[in-house]
Protein backbone atom coordinates (compact mmCIF):
# COMPACT_ATOMS: atom_id res chain seq x y z
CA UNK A 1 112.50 38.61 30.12
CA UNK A 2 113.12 37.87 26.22
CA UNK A 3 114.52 34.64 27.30
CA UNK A 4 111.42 33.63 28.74
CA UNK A 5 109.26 31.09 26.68
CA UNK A 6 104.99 32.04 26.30
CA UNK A 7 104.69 29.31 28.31
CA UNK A 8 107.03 30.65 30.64
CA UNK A 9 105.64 34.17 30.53
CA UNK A 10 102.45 32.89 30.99
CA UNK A 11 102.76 30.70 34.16
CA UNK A 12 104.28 33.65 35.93
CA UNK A 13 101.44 35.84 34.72
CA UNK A 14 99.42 34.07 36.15
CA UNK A 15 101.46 33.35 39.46
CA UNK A 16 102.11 37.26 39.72
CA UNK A 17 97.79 37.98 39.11
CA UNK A 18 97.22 35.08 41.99
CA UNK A 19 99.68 37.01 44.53
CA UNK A 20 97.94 40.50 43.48
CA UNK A 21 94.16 38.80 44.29
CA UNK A 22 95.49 37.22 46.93
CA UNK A 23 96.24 40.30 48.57
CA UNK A 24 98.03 40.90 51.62
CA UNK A 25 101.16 42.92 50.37
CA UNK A 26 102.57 46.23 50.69
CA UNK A 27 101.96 48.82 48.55
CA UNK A 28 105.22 49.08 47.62
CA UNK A 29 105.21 45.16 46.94
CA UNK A 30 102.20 45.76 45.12
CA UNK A 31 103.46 47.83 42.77
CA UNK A 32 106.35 45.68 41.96
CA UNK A 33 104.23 42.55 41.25
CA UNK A 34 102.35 45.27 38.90
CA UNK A 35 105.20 46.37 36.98
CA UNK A 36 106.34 42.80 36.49
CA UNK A 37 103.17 41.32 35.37
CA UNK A 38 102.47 44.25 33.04
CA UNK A 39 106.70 43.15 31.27
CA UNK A 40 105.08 39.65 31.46
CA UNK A 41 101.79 40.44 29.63
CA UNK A 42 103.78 42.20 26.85
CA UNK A 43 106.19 39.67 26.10
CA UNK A 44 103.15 37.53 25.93
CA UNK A 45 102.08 39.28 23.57
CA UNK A 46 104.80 39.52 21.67
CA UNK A 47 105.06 36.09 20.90
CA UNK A 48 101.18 35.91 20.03
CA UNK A 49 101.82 38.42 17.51
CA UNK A 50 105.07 36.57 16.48
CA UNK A 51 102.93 33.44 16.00
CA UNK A 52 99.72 35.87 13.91
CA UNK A 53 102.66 36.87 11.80
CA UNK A 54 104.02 33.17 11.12
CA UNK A 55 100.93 32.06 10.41
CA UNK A 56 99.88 34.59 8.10
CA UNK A 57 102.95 34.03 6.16
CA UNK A 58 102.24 30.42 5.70
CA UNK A 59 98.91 31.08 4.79
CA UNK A 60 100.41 33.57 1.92
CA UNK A 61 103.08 31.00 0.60
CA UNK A 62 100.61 28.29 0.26
């Protein structure tokens, strides 16, 4: 998961909330795709707040 770019992250996000809609799974299946898109959705967010943080420190040098 930390290898994954956002871009990355993102496209299976989105792949993993399609499946979910989609329906049409087990429960237990369910649950997985859950889990996974909730690791996705953090490390999402982890680079957005990566990026608020670069940005805010280039704002502050210059």
């Amino acid at each position: 998961m930390d290898a994954l770019s956002y871009e990355e992250a993102r496209e299976q996000l989105v792949a993993v909330v399609s499946k979910l809609e989609a329906g049409g799974t087990s429960l237990e299946d369910s649950l997985a795709l859950w889990e996974r898109g909730e690791a996705l959705a953090r490390r999402c967010e982890e680079w957005l707040e990566g990026a608020r943080k670069r940005l805010a420190a280039a704002r502050k040098d210059s």
